[in-house]
Structure formats: structure tokens, C-alpha cells
Protein backbone atom coordinates (compact mmCIF):
# COMPACT_ATOMS: atom_id res chain seq x y z
CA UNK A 1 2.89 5.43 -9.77
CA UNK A 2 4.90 8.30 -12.01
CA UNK A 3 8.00 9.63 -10.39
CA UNK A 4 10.14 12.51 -11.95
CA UNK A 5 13.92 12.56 -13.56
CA UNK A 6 15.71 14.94 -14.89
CA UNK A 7 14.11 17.34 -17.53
CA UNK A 8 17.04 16.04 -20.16
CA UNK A 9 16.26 12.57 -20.03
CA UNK A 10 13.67 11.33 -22.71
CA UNK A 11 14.45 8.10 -23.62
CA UNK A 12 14.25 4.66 -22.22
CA UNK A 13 16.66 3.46 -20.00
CA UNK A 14 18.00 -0.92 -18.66
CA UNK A 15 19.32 -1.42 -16.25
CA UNK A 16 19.68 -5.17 -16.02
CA UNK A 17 21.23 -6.24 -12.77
CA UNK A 18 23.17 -9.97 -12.47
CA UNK A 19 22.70 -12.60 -9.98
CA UNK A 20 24.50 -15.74 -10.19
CA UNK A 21 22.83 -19.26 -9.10
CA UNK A 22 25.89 -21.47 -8.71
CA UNK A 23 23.43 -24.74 -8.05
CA UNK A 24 22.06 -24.69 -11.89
CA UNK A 25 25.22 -22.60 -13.51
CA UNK A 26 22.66 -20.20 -14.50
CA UNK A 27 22.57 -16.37 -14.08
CA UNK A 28 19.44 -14.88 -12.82
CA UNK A 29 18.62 -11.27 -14.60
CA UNK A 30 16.72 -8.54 -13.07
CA UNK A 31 15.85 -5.63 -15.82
CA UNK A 32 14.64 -2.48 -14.66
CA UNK A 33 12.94 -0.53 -17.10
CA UNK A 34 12.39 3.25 -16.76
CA UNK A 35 9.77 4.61 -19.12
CA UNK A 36 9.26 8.62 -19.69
CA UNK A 37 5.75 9.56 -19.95
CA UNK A 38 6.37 11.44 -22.12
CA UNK A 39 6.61 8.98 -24.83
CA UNK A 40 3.32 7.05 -24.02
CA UNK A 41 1.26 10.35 -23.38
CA UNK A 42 0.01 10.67 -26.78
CA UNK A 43 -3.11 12.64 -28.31
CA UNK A 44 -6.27 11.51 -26.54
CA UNK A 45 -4.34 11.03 -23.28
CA UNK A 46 -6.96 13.16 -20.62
CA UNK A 47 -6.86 13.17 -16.85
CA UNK A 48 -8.30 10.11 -16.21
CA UNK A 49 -6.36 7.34 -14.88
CA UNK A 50 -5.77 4.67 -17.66
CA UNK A 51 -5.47 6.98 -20.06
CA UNK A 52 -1.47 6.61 -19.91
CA UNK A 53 -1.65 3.24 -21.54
CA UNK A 54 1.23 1.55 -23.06
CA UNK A 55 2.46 -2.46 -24.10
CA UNK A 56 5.97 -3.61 -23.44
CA UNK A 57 7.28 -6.08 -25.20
CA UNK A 58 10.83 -7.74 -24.45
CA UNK A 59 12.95 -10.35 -25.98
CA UNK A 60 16.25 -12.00 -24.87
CA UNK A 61 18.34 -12.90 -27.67
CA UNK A 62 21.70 -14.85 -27.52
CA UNK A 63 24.93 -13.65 -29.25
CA UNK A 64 23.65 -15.30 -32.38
CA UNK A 65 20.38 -13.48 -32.71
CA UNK A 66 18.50 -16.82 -31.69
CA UNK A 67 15.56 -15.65 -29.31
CA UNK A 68 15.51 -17.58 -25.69
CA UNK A 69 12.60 -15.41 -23.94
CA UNK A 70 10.03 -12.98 -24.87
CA UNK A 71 6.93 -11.64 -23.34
CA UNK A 72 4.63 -8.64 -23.94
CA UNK A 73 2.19 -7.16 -21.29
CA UNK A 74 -0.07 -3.63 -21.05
CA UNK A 75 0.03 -1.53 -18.62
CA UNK A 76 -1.33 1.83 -17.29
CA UNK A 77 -0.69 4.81 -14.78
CA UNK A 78 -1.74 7.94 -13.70
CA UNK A 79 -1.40 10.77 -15.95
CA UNK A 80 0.98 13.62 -15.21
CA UNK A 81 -0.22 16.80 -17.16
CA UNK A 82 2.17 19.22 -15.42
CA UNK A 83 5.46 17.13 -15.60
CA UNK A 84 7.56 16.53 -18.45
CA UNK A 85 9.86 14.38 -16.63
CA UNK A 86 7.42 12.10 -15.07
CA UNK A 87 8.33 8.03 -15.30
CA UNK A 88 7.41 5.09 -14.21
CA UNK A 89 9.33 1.29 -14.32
CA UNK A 90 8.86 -2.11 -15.59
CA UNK A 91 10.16 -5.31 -14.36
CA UNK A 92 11.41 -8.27 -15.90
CA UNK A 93 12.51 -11.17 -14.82
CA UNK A 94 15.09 -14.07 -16.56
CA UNK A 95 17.50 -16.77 -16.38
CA UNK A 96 20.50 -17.58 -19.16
CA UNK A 97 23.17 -19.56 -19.47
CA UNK A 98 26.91 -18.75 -19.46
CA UNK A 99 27.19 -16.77 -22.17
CA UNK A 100 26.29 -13.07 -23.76
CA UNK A 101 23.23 -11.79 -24.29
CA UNK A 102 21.01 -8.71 -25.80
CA UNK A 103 18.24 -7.70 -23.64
CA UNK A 104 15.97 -5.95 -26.16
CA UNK A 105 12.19 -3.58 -24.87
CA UNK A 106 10.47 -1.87 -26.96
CA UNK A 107 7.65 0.37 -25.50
CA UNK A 108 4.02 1.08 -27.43
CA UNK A 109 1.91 4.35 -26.75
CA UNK A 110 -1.56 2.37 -26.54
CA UNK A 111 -2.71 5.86 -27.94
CA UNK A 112 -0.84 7.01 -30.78
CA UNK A 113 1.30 3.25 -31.56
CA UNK A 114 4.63 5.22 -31.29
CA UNK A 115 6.82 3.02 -30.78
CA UNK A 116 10.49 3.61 -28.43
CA UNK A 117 12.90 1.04 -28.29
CA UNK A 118 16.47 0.35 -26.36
CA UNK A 119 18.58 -2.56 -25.56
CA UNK A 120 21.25 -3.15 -23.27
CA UNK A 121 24.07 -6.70 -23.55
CA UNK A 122 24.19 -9.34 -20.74
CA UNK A 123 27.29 -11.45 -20.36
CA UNK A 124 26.28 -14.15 -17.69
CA UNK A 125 28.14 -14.24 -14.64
CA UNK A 126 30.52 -17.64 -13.12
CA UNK A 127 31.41 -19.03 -10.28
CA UNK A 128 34.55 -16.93 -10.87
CA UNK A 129 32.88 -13.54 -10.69
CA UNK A 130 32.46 -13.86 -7.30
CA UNK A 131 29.87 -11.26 -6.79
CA UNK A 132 26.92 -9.99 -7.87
CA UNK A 133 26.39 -6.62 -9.66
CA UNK A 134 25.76 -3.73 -7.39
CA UNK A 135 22.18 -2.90 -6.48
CA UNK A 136 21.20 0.76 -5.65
CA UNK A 137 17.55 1.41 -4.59
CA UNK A 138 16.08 4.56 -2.44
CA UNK A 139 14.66 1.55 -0.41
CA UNK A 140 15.12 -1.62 1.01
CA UNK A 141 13.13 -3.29 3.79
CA UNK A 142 12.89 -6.62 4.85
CA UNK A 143 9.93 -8.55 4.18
CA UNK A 144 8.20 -9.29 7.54
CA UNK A 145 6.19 -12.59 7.46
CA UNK A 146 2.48 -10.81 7.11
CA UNK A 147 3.88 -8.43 4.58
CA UNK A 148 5.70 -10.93 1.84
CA UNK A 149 3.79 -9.22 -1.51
CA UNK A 150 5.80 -6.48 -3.07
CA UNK A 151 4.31 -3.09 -2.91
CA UNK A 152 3.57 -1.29 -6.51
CA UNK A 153 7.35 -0.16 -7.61
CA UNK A 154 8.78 -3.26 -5.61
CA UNK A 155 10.58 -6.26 -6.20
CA UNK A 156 11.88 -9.53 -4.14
CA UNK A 157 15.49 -10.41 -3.88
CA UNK A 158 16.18 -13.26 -1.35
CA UNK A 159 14.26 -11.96 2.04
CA UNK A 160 14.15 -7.96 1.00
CA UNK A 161 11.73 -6.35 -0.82
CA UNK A 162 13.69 -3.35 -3.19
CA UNK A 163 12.32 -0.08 -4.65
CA UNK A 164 12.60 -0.56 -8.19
CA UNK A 165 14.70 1.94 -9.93
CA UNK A 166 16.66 1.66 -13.28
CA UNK A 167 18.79 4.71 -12.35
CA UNK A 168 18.80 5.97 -8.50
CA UNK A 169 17.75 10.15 -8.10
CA UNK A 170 18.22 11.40 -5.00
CA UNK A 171 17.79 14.71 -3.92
CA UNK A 172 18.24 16.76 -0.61
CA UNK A 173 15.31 15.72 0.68
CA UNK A 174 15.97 12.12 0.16
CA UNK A 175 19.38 11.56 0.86
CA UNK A 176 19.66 7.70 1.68
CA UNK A 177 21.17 5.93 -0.46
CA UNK A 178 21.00 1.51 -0.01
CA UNK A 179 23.14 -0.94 -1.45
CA UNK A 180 23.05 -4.57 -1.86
CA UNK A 181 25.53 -7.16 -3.45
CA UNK A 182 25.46 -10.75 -3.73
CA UNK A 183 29.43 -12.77 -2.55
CA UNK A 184 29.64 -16.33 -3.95
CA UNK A 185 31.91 -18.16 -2.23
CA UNK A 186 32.02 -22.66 -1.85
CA UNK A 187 33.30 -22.53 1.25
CA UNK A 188 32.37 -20.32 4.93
CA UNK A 189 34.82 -16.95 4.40
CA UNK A 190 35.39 -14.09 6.60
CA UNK A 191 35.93 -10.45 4.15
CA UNK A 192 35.72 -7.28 4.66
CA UNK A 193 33.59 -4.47 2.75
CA UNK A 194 33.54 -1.11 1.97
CA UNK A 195 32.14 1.64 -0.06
CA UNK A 196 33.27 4.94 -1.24
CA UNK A 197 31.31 7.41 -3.24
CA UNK A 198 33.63 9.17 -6.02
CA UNK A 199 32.71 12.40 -8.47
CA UNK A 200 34.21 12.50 -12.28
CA UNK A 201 38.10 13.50 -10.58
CA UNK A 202 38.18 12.22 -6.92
CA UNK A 203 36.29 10.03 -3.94
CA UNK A 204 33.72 12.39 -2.02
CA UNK A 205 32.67 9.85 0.27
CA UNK A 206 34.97 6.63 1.89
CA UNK A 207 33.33 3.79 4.28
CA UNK A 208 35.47 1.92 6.87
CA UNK A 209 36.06 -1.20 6.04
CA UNK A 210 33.23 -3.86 7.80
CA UNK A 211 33.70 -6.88 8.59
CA UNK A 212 31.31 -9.31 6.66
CA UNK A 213 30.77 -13.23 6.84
CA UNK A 214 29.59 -15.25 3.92
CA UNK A 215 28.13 -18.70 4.26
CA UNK A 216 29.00 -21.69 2.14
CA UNK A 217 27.51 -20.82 -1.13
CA UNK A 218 27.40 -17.63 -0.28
CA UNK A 219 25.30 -14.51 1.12
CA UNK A 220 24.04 -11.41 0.96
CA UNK A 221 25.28 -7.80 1.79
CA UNK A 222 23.10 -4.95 1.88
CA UNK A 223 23.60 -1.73 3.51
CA UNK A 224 22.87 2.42 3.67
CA UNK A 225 24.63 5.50 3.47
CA UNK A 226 23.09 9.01 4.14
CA UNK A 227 24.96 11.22 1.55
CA UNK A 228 23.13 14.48 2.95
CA UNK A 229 25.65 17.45 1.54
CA UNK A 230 26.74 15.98 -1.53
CA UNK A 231 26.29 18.69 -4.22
CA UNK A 232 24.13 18.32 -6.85
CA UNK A 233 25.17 16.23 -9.77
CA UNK A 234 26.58 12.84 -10.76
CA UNK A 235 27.97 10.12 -8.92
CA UNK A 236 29.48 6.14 -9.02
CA UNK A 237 28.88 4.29 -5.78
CA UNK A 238 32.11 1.48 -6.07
CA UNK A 239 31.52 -1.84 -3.28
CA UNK A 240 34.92 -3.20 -2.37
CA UNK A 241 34.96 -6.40 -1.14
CA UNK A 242 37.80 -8.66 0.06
CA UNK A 243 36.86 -11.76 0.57
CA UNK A 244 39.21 -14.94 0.27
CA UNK A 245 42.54 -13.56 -0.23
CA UNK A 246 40.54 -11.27 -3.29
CA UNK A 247 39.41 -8.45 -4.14
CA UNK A 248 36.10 -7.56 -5.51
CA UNK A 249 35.10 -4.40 -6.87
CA UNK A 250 31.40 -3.60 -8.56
CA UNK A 251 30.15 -0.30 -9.02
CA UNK A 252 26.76 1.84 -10.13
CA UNK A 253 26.01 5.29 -10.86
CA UNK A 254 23.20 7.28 -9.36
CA UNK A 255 22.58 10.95 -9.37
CA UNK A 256 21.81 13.88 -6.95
CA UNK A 257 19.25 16.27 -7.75
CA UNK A 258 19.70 20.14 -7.12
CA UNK A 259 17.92 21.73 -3.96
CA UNK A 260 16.09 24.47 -6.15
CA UNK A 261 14.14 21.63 -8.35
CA UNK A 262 13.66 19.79 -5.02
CA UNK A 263 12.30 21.81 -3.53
CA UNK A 264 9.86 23.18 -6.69
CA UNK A 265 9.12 19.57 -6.76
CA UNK A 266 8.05 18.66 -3.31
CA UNK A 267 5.82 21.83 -3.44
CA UNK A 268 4.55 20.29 -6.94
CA UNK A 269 3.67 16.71 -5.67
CA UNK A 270 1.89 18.37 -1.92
CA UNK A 271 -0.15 20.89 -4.18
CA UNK A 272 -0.62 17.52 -6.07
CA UNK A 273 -1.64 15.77 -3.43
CA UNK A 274 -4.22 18.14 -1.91
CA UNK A 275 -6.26 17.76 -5.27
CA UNK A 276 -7.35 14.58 -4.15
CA UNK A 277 -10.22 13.46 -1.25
CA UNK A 278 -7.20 11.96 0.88
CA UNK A 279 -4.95 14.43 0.07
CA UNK A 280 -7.03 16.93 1.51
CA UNK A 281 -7.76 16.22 4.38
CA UNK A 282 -4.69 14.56 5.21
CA UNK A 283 -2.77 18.11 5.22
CA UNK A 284 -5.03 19.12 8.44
CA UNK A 285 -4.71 19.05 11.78
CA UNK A 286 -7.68 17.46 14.02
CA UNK A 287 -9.69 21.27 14.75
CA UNK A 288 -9.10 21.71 11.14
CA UNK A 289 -11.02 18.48 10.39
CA UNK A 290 -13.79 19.14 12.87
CA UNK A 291 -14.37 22.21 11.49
CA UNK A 292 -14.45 20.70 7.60
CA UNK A 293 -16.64 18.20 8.98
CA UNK A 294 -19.31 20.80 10.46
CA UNK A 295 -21.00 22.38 7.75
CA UNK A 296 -21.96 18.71 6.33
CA UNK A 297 -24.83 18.42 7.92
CA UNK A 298 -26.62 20.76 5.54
CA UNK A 299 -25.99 18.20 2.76
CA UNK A 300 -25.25 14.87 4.32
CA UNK A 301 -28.11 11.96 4.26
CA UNK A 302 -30.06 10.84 7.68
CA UNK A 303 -27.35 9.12 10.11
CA UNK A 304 -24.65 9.82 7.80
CA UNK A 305 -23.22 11.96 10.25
CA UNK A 306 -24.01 9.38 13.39
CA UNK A 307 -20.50 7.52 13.90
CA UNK A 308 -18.87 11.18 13.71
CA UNK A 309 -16.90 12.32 17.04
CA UNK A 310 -14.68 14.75 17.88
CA UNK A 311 -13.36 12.09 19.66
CA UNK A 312 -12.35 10.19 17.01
CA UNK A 313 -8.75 9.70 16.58
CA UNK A 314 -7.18 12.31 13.66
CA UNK A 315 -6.76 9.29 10.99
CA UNK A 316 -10.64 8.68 11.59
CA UNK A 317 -11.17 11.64 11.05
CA UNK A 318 -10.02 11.66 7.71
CA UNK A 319 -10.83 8.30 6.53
CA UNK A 320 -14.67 9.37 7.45
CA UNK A 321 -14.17 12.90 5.41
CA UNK A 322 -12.45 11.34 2.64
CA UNK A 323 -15.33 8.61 2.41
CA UNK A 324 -17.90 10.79 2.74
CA UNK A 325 -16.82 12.98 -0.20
CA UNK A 326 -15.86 9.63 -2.45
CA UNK A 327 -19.68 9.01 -2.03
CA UNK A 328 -20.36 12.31 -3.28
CA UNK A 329 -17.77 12.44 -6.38
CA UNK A 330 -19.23 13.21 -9.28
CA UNK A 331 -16.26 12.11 -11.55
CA UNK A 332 -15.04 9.03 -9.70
CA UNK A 333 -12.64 8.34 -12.27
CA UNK A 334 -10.81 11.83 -11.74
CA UNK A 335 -8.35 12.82 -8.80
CA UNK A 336 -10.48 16.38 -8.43
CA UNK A 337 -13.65 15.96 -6.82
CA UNK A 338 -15.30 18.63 -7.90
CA UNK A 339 -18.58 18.55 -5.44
CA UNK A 340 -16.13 18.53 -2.29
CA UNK A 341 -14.11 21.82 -4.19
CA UNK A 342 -17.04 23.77 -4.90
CA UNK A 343 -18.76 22.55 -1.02
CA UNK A 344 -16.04 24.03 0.80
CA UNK A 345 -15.22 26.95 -1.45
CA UNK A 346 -18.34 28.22 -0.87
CA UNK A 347 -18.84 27.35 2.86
CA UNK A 348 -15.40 29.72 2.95
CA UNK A 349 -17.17 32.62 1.18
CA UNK A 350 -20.41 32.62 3.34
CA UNK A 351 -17.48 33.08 6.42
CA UNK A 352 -16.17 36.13 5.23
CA UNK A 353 -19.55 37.37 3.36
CA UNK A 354 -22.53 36.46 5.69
CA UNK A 355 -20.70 36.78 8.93
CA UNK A 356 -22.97 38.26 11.73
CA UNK A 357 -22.77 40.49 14.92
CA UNK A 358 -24.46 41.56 17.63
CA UNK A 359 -24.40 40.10 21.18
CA UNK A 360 -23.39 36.66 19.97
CA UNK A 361 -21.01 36.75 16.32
CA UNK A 362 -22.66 33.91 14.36
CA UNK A 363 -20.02 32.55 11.63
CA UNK A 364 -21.13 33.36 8.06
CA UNK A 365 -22.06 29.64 7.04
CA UNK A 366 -24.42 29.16 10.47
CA UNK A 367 -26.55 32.54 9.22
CA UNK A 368 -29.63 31.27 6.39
CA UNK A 369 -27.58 33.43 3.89
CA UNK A 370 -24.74 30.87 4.24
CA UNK A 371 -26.82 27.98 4.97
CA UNK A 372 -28.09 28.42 1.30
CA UNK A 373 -24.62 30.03 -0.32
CA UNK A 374 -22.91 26.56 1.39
CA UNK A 375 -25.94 24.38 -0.60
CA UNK A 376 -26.52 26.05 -3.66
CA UNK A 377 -23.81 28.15 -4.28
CA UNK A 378 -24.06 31.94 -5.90
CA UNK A 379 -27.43 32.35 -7.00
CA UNK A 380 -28.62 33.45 -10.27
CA UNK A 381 -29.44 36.98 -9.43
CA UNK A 382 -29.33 38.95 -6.55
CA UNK A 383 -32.32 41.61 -5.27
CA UNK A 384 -31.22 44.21 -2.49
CA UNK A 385 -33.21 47.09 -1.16
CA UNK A 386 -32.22 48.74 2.02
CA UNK A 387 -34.55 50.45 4.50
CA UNK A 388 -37.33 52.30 2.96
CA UNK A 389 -40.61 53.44 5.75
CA UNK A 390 -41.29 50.93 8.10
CA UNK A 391 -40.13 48.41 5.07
CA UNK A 392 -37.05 46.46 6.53
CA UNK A 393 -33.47 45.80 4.63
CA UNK A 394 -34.24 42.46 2.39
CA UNK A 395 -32.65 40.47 -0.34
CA UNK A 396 -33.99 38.33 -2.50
CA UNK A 397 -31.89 35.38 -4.26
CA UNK A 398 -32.91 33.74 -7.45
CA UNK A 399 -31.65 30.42 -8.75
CA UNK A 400 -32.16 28.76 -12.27
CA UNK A 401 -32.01 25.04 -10.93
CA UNK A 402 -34.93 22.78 -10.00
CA UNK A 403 -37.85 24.98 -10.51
CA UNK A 404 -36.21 28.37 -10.60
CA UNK A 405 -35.96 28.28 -6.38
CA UNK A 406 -36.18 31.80 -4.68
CA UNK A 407 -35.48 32.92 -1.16
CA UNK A 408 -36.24 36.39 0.77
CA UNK A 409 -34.47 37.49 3.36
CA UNK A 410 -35.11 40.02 5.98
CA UNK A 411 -32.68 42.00 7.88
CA UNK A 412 -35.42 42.23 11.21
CA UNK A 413 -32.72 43.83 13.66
CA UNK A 414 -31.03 46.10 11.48
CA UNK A 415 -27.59 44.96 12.14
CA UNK A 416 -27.43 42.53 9.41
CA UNK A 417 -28.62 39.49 10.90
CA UNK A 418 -30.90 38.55 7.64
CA UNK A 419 -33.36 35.65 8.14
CA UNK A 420 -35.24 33.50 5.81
CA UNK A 421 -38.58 34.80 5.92
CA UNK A 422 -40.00 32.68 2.69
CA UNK A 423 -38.99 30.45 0.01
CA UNK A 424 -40.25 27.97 -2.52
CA UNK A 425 -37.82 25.19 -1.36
CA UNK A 426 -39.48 22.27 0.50
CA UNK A 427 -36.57 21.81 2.53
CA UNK A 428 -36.22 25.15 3.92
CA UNK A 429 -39.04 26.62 6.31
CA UNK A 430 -41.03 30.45 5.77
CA UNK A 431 -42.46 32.34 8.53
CA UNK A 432 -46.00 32.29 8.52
CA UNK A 433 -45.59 36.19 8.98
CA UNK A 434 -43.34 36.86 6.22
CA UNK A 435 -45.43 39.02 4.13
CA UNK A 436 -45.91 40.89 7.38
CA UNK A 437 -42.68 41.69 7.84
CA UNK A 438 -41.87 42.93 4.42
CA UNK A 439 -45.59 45.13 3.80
CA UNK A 440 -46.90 45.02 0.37
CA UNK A 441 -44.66 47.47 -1.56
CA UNK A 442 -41.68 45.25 -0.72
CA UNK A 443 -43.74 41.70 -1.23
CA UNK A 444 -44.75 42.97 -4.92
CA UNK A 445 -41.03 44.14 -5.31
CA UNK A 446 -39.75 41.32 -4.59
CA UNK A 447 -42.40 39.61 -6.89
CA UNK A 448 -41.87 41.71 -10.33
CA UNK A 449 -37.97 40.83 -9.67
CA UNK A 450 -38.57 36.70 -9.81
CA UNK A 451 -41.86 37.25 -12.10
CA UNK A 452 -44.23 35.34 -9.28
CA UNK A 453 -47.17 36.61 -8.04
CA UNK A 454 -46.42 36.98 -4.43
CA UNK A 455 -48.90 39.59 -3.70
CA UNK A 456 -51.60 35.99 -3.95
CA UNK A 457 -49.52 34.04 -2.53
CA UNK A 458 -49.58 36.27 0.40
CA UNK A 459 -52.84 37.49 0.58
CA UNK A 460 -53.40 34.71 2.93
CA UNK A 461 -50.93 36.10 5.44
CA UNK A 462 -53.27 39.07 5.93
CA UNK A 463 -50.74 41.60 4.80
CA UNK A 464 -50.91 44.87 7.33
CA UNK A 465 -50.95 48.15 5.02
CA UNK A 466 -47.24 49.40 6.52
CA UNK A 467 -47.02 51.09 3.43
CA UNK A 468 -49.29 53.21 1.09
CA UNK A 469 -49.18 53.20 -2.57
């Protein structure tokens, strides 16, 4: 899934984060990758998803060049067309020995084979370090016993599952910060911890001192701090922990965003969001969804509509909307759905176009004006003649699909209430009277205008001579 950085950032970025194993000697090394999309959306890269596609490839070398570990993978994500600051992150996982180490990645546009490249230096940790390096993540939960699988953009450490992040962004909108470090210790010790967040000239933010107890071998300390305030810019997080007549200190940077991107962002990702089926629907309330779901039944299949109820609870109600639709998606691989766009953009203009009055105000998509506009769309052409003799107001709409379908409508009580009268579409249903209605001035009008012979056609209807020529 792409997430967004700052604007000035536009290469790759390790962060490789130390754990130390005191059973096997070894140190355990989590690397965080954060890849720009902008270096793996190359020509050819469209708005289907997969067509972001990139290889990593990553190789641990010791301090003299020797290689201990590499691996190469592919990968894909969602293309971002509107952000330039879009990324997304890459995990690896590795164990080395005491000792120092270059943790090398090199990143391949599947497009274009550009090629970007970084490296960061590992020196393994000891027994002596006494603590890990300091985690930051914009999450950690722990991982319940039905729920043990990391979630895309997750990792594991110990019993808590971590939002994967190579550098942390927060922004006034998302102001919690976690933390989580590792104490080594042989023996059962009783320490104390605290954290204090500090700007380029002074400490911002200073943490009581908590009292923490680490097992023999050691444990793990996690905790959270809402920073909700702090201006925008950059900032090191520093853990102090004392622990065994010592004292500890590890530290990490992270950033805080300014509230006018924020909030240009969060309007962004919901305008995002709405593109898509779920997206959609998900931004209405329950009369909102009962009212999207009406108008289906001029399109939906027999007893697709059946296990509809208003009763249904609101997330029912959009799982059913958003299904229905998915059925209906013409580019499945797309997140637009351009059937459900066009459906409910028209639906909206038969409201305010083919709204009626009179003793009872029928909404614009219940009239047979809407009924069609909601179906078909805008027709082709458009034939209007008001009130001429005894010759009622009528329109007649002509469409280029199927077989060229036409439809005449009649305005019979003069207020605008126009009713389908005749058509060539077998789903729809004429009057028997229809020529009737209209006389034969108005039937061979409306004839000449969608080149049919609807005077024949008619003939049958026993026309009554309304009007002279």
C-alpha cells in the first residue's frame, strides 16, 4: 500500500534496526526499506494495479567484502498518479555475527530497468550493549492468538506485530508516536525508563521516569507518547534506561509533518478513496445508502435485489452496494468503476431535470423520462414540440445503441408529467393508444425526425383525424 513523505525526499532510505540473541552470540537485523515511487514508476506505468512493478535485490557483506546473505524478490503496488511523494517499504530479515557489516539494496523499475541503490553499515551488537536499538513505528499492537499473521506493512517482533516504517512521519492528525527497545540483562533487574523528545537546540518533550522489570535474559519495553502540538519539523526520540547500576541511552529520529499538507493530504487520500466501489459507499450514512440502492432495480438481474432491507445493518448495506457494482465493473482491474459513475451520475440528473408536480411530486428518476435517462443515459438526439391544436407537448429521444432505440413521450396533463406512450425497446411497454394521443401530424413528426415510418406502424391504432393537413 503507497504512503506519502515529504516532497524532498527521492531516494532510498535503511533503516536497519539491531536485536541481540545472547543464546547463539548472534545479532538479529531488521532492515526497513522505504522505496519512492517515484523511481519505479517508469514509462508504461498506467492505472492499473501491478503496473508499479519493481525487484529488490539485497546482499550482506562483511567488513572484507565477502558476501554472507543475499536474496532478490519482485514486487508490486498500486499506482499513485497524483503523488510525487508516494512510498512504500520492504522488509528484510538477517542474522550476523559479532562483527561489522554493509547492508547493501538495490531497487529495479520492472519497467524502464533503472536501477537505485543505497547501503547502510551494521556493527553487531554484545552482550555488553545492553539494549537493543530504538524502534519507532505509528503502530504497535499485540498479536491476539486468532490474529498471529502480519497485516500488509507489518512485521513480528517477539509477541507484537509493528507498522513497518524506515523513517516515522507523523502529522497532526496522527500524533502517536510508539516505541519499543529490547534490555539484555543475565540476571532478574529492576530499572527505570524514560523518554524525552528533543528539537536541533533543546528537549520539547520529557517522560517521568517508569519503573520497568527485566527478566533473566532479558525483556521487552514498548510504549506510546501522543506528541499532539509539536510544531512541524524534525525530531530525535532518546530512551533512557537505567538498569543495573547503568545507564542506557538509544535514540531515533522521526519527523512531524505541517498541518497545511495534512490536511491537503487527508482531503487527497478521502477524494481517493471515494473513487473506489467501497470507498463510495462507505462515506454514506444508512438513508444515503437506501436511497443509492433504489434506483437499481431498473438495471439489476431477477432476485438480485431479494436479500436487500432497509433493515439491514449500515455495513450490509455497503458490502451489498459495493458487491453489486464489482459485478457490474467493467474494468475490474481499475479502482474507477466506471458503470457505477456514469449509473448514479445520471440517476442525479433525471432528479433535478425530470422532476414532476402536481398533487403528488414524483422524483425525477421515478418519471419514464428518468427511468430511461438512469438506463441509457443522454440520448443521441432530442425532439421537442410543445402544444400545437389538440396535439399535446411530446418529446421524442433517439439513441444510436442496439438498433437505434427511440422513445415518445407525451406530456397528457399539461403540467409536465410526460409518459411513455411508445417505443421500440422490448423492455419498456407503449400504450396501445399512443398514436391516439399524439394525432397524425405529430406521429409523422415524430417519424421524419428518427427516419421510421410511424404513420404504418400506427395505422393499426386507428389514428382519430385531431388534426387536418
Amino acid at each position: 500500500m503507497p504512503l506519502h513523505r515529504s516532497q524532498s525526499d527521492t531516494s532510498l532510505v535503511i533503516n536497519a534496526v539491531r536485536f541481540y540473541r545472547a543464546d547463539q552470540d548472534r545479532t538479529r537485523v531488521r532492515g526497513l526499506i522505504e522505496i519512492p515511487l517515484s523511481l519505479v514508476q517508469g514509462a508504461g506505468a498506467g492505472s492499473r494495479p501491478g503496473d508499479v512493478s519493481y525487484a529488490v535485490s539485497v546482499r550482506v557483506a562483511d567488513s572484507t567484502g565477502l558476501t554472507l546473505y543475499k536474496q532478490s524478490w519482485h514486487n508490486r503496488t498500486l499506482p499513485v498518479a497524483s503523488s510525487a511523494d508516494a512510498y512504500t517499504v520492504e522488509i528484510v530479515d538477517f542474522v550476523v555475527a559479532p562483527g561489522k557489516y554493509q547492508l547493501e539494496v538495490q531497487v529495479d523499475d520492472s519497467v524502464t530497468r533503472r536501477s537505485s541503490t543505497s547501503a547502510v553499515e551494521v556493527q553487531a551488537l554484545s552482550a555488553r550493549d545492553g539494549a537493543s536499538d530504538l524502534l519507532l513505528a505509528q503502530g504497535v499492537r499485540i498479536a491476539p492468538g486468532d490474529d498471529t499473521i502480519p497485516r500488509p506493512g507489518e512485521f513480528r517482533s517477539g509477541q507484537y506485530l509493528v507498522t513497518a516504517a524506515a523513517r516515522v512521519r507523523l502529522t497532526p492528525l496522527q500524533t502517536k508516536l510508539f516505541y519499543l527497545l529490547e534490555a539484555y540483562s543475565e540476571a532478574e533487574q529492576a530499572g527505570t525508563l524514560s523518554v524525552s523528545i528533543r528539537d536541533s537546540s533543546k528537549s520539547v518533550v520529557q517522560t517521568p521516569d517508569l519503573k520497568v522489570q527485566v527478566g533473566a535474559g532479558g525483556g521487552v519495553l514498548k510504549g506510546q507518547l501522543d506528541v499532539a502540538g509539536l510544531p512541524e519539523g524534525s525530531y530525535t526520540m532518546l530512551a533512557t534506561l537505567k538498569l543495573g547500576g547503568r545507564q542506557i541511552q538509544r535514540s531515533a529520529v522521526f519527523t512531524m509533518a505541517p498541518l497545511g499538507e495534512t490536511v491537503a493530504r487527508a482531503a487527497e487520500q478521502r477524494e481517493a478513496a471515494r473513487v473506489t466501489d467501497a470507498g463510495y459507499f462507505d462515506a454514506m450514512t444508512a438513508a444515503q445508502l437506501d436511497t443509492a440502492q433504489a434506483p437499481l432495480i431498473y438495471i439489476a438481474e431477477s432476485r438480485e435485489l431479494a436479500s436487500w432491507s432497509r433493515d439491514l445493518s449500515v455495513t450490509a448495506k455497503r458490502r451489498f452496494l459495493t458487491e453489486f457494482w464489482k459485478r457490474r465493473d467493467p474494468t475490474p482491474g481499475t479502482d474507477r468503476n466506471e458503470r457505477r459513475e456514469g449509473f448514479y451520475e445520471a440517476v442525479a440528473y433525471a432528479d433535478r431535470t425530470f422532476k414532476e408536480g402536481g398533487r403528488k411530486t414524483v422524483p425525477g428518476w421515478r418519471s419514464d423520462r428518468g427511468r430511461v435517462y438512469a438506463k441509457y443515459g443522454a440520448p443521441l438526439d432530442v425532439l421537442r414540440r410543445q402544444q400545437e391544436g389538440q396535439a399535446p407537448p411530446y418529446e421524442v429521444w433517439k439513441y444510436a445503441t442496439g438498433k437505434g432505440a427511440y422513445y415518445i413521450f407525451v406530456d397528457r396533463t399539461g403540467f409536465g408529467a410526460f409518459q411513455l406512450v411508445y417505443t421500440n425497446d422490448v423492455t419498456e411497454t407503449s400504450l396501445a393508444s399512443w398514436g391516439d394521443l399524439l394525432g397524425r401530424r405529430a406521429v409523422a413528426d415524430a417519424g421524419q425526425f428518427l427516419g421510421v415510418d410511424l404513420l404504418s406502424t400506427s395505422r393499426r391504432e386507428e389514428i382519430a383525424p385531431r388534426q387536418r393537413f
